[in-house]
C-alpha atoms as a PDB file:
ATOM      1  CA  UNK A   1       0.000   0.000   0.000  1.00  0.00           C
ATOM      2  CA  UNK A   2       1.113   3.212  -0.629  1.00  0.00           C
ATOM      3  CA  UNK A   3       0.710   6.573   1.503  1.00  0.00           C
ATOM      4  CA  UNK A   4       0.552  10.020  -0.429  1.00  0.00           C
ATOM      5  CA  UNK A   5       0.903  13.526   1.481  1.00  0.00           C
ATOM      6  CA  UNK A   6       0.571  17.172   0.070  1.00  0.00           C
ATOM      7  CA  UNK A   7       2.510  18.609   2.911  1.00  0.00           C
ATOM      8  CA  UNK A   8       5.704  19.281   1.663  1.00  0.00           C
ATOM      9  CA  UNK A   9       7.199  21.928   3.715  1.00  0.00           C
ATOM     10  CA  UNK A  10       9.362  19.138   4.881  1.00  0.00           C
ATOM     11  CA  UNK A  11      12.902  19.644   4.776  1.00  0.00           C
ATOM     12  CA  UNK A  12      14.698  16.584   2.274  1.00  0.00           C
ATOM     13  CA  UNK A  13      16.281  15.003   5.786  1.00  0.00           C
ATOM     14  CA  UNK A  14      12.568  15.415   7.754  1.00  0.00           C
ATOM     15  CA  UNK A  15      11.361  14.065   5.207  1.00  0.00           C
ATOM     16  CA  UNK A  16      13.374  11.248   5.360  1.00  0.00           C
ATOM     17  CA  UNK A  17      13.237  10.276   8.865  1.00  0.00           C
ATOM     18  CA  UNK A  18       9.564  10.102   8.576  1.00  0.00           C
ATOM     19  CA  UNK A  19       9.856   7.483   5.930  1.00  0.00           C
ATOM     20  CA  UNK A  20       8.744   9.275   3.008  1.00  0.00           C
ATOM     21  CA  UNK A  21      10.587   7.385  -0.373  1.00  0.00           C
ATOM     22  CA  UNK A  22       9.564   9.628  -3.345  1.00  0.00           C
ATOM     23  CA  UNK A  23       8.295  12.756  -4.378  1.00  0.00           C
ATOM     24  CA  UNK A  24       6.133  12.494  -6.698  1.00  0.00           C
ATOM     25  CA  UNK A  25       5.368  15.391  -9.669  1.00  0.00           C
ATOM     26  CA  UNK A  26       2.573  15.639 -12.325  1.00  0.00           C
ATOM     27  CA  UNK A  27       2.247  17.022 -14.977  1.00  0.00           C
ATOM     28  CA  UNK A  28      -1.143  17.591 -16.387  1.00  0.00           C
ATOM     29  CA  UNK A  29      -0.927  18.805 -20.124  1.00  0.00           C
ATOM     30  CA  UNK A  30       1.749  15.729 -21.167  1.00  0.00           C
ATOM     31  CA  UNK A  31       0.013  14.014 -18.451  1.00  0.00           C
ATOM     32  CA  UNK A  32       3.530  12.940 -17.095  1.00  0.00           C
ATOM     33  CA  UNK A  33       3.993  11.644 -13.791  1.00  0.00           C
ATOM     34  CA  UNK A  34       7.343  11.350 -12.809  1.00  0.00           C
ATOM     35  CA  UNK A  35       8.639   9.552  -9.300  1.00  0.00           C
ATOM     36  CA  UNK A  36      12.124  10.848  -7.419  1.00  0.00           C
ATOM     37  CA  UNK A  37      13.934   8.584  -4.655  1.00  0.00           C
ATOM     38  CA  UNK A  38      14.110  11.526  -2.018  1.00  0.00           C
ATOM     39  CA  UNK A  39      17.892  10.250  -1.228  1.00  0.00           C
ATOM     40  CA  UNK A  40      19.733  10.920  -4.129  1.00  0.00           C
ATOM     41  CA  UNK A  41      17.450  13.659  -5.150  1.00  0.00           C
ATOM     42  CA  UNK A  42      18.736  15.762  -1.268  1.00  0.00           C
ATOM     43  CA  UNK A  43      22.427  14.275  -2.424  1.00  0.00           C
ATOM     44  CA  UNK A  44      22.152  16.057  -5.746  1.00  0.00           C
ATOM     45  CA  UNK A  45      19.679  19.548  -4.887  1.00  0.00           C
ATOM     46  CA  UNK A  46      20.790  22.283  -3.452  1.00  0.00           C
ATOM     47  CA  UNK A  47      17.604  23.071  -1.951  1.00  0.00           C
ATOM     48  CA  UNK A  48      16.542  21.912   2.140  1.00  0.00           C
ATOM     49  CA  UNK A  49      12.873  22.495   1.585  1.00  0.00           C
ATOM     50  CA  UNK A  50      10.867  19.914  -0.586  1.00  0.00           C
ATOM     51  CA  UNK A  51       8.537  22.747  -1.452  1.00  0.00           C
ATOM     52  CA  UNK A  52      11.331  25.043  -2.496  1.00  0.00           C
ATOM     53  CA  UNK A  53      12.484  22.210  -4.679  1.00  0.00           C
ATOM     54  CA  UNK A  54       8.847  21.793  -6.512  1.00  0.00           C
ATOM     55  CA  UNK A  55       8.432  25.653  -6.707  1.00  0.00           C
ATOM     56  CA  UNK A  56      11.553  25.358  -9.418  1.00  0.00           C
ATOM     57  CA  UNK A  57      10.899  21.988 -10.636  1.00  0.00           C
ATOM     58  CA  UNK A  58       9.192  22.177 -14.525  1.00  0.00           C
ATOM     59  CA  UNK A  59       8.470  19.310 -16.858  1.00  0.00           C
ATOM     60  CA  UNK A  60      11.407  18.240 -19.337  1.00  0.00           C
ATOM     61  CA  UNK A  61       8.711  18.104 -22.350  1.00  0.00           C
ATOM     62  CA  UNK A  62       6.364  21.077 -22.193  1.00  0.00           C
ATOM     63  CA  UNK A  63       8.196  22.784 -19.754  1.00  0.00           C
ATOM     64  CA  UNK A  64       5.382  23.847 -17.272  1.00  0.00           C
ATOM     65  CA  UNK A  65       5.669  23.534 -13.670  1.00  0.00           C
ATOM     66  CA  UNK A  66       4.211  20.217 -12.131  1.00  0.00           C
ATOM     67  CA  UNK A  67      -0.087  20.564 -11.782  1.00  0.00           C
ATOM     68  CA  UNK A  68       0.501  18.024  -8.530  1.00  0.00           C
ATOM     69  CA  UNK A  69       2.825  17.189  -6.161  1.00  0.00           C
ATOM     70  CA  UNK A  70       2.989  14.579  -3.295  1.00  0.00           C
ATOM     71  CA  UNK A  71       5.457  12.682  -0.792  1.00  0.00           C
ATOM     72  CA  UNK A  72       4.919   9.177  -1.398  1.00  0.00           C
ATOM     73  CA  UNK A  73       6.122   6.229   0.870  1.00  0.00           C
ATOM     74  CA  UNK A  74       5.030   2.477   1.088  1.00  0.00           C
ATOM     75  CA  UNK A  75       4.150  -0.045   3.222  1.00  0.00           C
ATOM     76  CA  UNK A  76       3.459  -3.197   3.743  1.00  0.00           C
ATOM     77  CA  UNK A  77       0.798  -4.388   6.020  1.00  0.00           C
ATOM     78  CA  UNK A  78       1.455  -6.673   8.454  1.00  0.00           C
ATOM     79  CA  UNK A  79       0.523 -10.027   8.126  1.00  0.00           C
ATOM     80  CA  UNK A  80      -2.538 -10.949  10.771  1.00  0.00           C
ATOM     81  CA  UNK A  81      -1.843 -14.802  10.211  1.00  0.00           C
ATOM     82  CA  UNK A  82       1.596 -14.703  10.247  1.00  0.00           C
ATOM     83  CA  UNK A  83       1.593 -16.293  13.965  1.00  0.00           C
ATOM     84  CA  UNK A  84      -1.225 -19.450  12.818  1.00  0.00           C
ATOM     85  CA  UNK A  85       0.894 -21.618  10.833  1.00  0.00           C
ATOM     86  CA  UNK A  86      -1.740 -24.341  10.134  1.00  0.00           C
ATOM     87  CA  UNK A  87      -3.521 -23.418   7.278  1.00  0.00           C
ATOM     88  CA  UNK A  88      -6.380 -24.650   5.089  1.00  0.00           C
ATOM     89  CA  UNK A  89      -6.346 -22.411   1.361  1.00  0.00           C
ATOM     90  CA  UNK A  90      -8.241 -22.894  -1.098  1.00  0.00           C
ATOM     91  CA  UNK A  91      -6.778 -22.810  -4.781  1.00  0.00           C
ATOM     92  CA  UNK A  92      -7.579 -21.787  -8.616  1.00  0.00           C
ATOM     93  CA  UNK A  93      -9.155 -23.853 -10.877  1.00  0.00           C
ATOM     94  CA  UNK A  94      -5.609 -24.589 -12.598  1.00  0.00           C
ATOM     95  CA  UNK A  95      -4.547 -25.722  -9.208  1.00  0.00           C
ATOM     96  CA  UNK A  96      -1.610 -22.847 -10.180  1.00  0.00           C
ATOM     97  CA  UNK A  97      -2.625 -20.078  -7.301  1.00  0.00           C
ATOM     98  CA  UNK A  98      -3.616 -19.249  -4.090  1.00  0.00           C
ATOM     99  CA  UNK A  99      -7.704 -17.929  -4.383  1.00  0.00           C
ATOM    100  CA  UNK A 100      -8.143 -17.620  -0.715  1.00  0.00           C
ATOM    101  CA  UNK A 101      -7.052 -18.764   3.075  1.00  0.00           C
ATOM    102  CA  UNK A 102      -9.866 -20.352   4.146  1.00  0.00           C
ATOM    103  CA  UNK A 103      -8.726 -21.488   7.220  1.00  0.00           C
ATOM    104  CA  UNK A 104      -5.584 -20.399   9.879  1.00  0.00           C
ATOM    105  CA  UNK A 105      -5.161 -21.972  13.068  1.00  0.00           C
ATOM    106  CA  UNK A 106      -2.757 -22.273  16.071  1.00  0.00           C
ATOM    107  CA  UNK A 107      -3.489 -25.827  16.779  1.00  0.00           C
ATOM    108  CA  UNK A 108      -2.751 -28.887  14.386  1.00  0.00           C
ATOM    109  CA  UNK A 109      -6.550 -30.420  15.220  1.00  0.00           C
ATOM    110  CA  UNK A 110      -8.340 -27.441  14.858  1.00  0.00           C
ATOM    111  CA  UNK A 111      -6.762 -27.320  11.580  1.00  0.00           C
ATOM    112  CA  UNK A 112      -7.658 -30.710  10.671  1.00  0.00           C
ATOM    113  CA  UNK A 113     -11.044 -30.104  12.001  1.00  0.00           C
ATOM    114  CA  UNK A 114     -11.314 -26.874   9.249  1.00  0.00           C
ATOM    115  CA  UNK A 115      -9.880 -29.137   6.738  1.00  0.00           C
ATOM    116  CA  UNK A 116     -12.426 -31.889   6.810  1.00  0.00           C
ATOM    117  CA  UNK A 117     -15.302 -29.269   7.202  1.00  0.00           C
ATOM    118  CA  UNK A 118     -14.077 -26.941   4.128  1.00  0.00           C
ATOM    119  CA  UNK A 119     -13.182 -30.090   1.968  1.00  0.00           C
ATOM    120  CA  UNK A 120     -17.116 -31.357   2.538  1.00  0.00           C
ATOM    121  CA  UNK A 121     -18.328 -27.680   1.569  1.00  0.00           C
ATOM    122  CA  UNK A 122     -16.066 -27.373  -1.465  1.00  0.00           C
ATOM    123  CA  UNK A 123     -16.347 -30.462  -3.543  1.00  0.00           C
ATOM    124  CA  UNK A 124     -14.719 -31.029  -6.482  1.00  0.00           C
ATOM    125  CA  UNK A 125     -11.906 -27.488  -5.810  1.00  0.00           C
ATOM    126  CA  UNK A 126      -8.463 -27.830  -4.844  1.00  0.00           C
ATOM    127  CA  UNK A 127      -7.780 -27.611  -1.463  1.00  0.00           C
ATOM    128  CA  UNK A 128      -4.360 -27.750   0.718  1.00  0.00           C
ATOM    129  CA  UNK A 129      -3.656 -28.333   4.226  1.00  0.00           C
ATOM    130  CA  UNK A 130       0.178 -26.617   5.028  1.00  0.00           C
ATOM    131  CA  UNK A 131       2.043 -25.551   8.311  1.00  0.00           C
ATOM    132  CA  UNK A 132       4.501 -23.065   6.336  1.00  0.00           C
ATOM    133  CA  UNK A 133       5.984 -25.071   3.777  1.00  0.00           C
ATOM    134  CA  UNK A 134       5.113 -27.988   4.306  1.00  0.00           C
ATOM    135  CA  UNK A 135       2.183 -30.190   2.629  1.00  0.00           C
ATOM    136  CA  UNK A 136       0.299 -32.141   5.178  1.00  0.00           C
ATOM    137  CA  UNK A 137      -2.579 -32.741   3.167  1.00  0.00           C
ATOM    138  CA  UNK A 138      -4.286 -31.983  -0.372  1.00  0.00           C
ATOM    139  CA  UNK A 139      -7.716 -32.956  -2.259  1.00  0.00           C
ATOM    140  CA  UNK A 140      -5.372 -32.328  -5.767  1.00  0.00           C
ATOM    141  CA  UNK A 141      -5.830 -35.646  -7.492  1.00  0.00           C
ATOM    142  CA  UNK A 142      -2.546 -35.027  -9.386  1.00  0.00           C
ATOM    143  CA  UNK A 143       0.745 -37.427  -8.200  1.00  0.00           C
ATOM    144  CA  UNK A 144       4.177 -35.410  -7.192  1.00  0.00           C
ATOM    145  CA  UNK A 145       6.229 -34.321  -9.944  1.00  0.00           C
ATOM    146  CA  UNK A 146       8.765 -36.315 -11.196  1.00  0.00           C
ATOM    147  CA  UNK A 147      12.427 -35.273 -10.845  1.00  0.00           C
ATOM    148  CA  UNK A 148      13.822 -33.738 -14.348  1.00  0.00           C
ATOM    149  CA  UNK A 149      15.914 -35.597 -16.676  1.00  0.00           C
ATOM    150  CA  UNK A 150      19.448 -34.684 -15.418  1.00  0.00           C
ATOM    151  CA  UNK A 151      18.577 -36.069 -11.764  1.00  0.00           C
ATOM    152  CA  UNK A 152      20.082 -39.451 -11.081  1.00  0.00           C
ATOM    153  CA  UNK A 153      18.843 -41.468  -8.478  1.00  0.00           C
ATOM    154  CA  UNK A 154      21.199 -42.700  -5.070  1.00  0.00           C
ATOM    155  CA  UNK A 155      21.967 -46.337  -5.434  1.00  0.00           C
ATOM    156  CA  UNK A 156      21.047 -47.685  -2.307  1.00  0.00           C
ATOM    157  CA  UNK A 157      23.136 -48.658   0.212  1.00  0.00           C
ATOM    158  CA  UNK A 158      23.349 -52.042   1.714  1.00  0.00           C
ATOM    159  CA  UNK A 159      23.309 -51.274   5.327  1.00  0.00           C
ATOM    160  CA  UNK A 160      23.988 -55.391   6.650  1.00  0.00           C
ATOM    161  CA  UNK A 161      27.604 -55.225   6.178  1.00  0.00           C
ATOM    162  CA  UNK A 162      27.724 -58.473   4.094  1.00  0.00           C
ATOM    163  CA  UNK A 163      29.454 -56.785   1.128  1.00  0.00           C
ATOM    164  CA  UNK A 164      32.080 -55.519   3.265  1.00  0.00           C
ATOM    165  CA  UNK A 165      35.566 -57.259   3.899  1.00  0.00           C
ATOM    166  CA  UNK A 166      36.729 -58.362   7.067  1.00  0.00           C
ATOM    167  CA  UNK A 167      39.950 -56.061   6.846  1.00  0.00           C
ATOM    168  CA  UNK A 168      38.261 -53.190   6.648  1.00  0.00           C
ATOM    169  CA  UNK A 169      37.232 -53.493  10.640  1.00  0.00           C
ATOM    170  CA  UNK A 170      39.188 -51.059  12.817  1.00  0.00           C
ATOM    171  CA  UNK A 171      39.923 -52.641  16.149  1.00  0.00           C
ATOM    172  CA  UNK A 172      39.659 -50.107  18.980  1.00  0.00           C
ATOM    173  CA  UNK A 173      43.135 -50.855  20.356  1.00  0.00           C
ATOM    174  CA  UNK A 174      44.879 -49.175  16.884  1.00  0.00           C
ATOM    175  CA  UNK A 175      42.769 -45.785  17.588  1.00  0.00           C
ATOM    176  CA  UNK A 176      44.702 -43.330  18.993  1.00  0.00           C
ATOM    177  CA  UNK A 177      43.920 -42.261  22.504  1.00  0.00           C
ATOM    178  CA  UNK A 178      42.709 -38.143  21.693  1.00  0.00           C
END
């Protein structure tokens, strides 16, 4: 989300400390709007005032002042589900995106619980059970993917020590002490 102010008798370093990122100019006859990082732009001006600046600023192509200008800074809203890690989220059609969190929960059986209830109410949609990451259950028909062609498989090892020979034992006594 982005927050826009018209209050720009703000010195450049004010203006910074309160978190502003950009000033923002438009111009209305090329209908031009044109975004500044406040940083560089108090590294390179040699005015303090933000206002000051815009009173001198005019377009590059028609070469009128700007119509608009704002101090522009974003956002991001905190996540209200970040601390329920069980979730239950419904997907797309394509099974390719996230349509909507259906369910969040703290505990693994309430989860389960919204699961079970959502997956009755929503027949025939894709539907995920996660905590972060992890998959612990799915109504997606589909199998896992199978590894690409490059990948080759472990050979598995034979963990009853037949195939080994009987020199290759180390007897404790030949160990050295540290």
């Amino acid at each position: 989300m982005e927050d826009r102010t018209i209050n720009l008798d703000l010195t450049f370093k004010a203006a910074l400390i309160a978190n502003w990122q950009w000033l923002e100019l438009e111009c209305e006859p090329c209908g031009v709007t044109v975004r500044f990082e406040l940083q560089p732009l108090r590294a390179r001006t040699r005015h303090n005032v933000v206002s000051d600046f815009v009173a001198r600023a005019h377009c590059r192509f028609c070469g009128e002042p700007p119509a608009r200008a704002f101090l522009v800074r974003r956002y991001e809203d905190a996540d209200p589900l970040q601390f329920l890690k069980f979730r239950v989220e419904e997907w797309t059609h394509d099974g390719q995106h996230i349509e909507a969190i259906k369910a969040a929960c703290y505990s693994v059986t309430a989860g389960w619980a919204a699961y079970h209830a959502i997956v009755k109410d929503l027949p025939g949609r894709y539907v995920t059970y996660r905590i972060g990451s992890y998959l612990m259950a799915t109504t997606r028909p589909e199998p896992p993917p199978t590894p690409p062609n490059n990948v080759i498989p472990m050979p598995k090892k034979d963990r009853s020590g037949a195939n080994q020979p009987a020199s290759s034992h180390r007897h404790r006594s030949r160990l050295a002490p540290f």
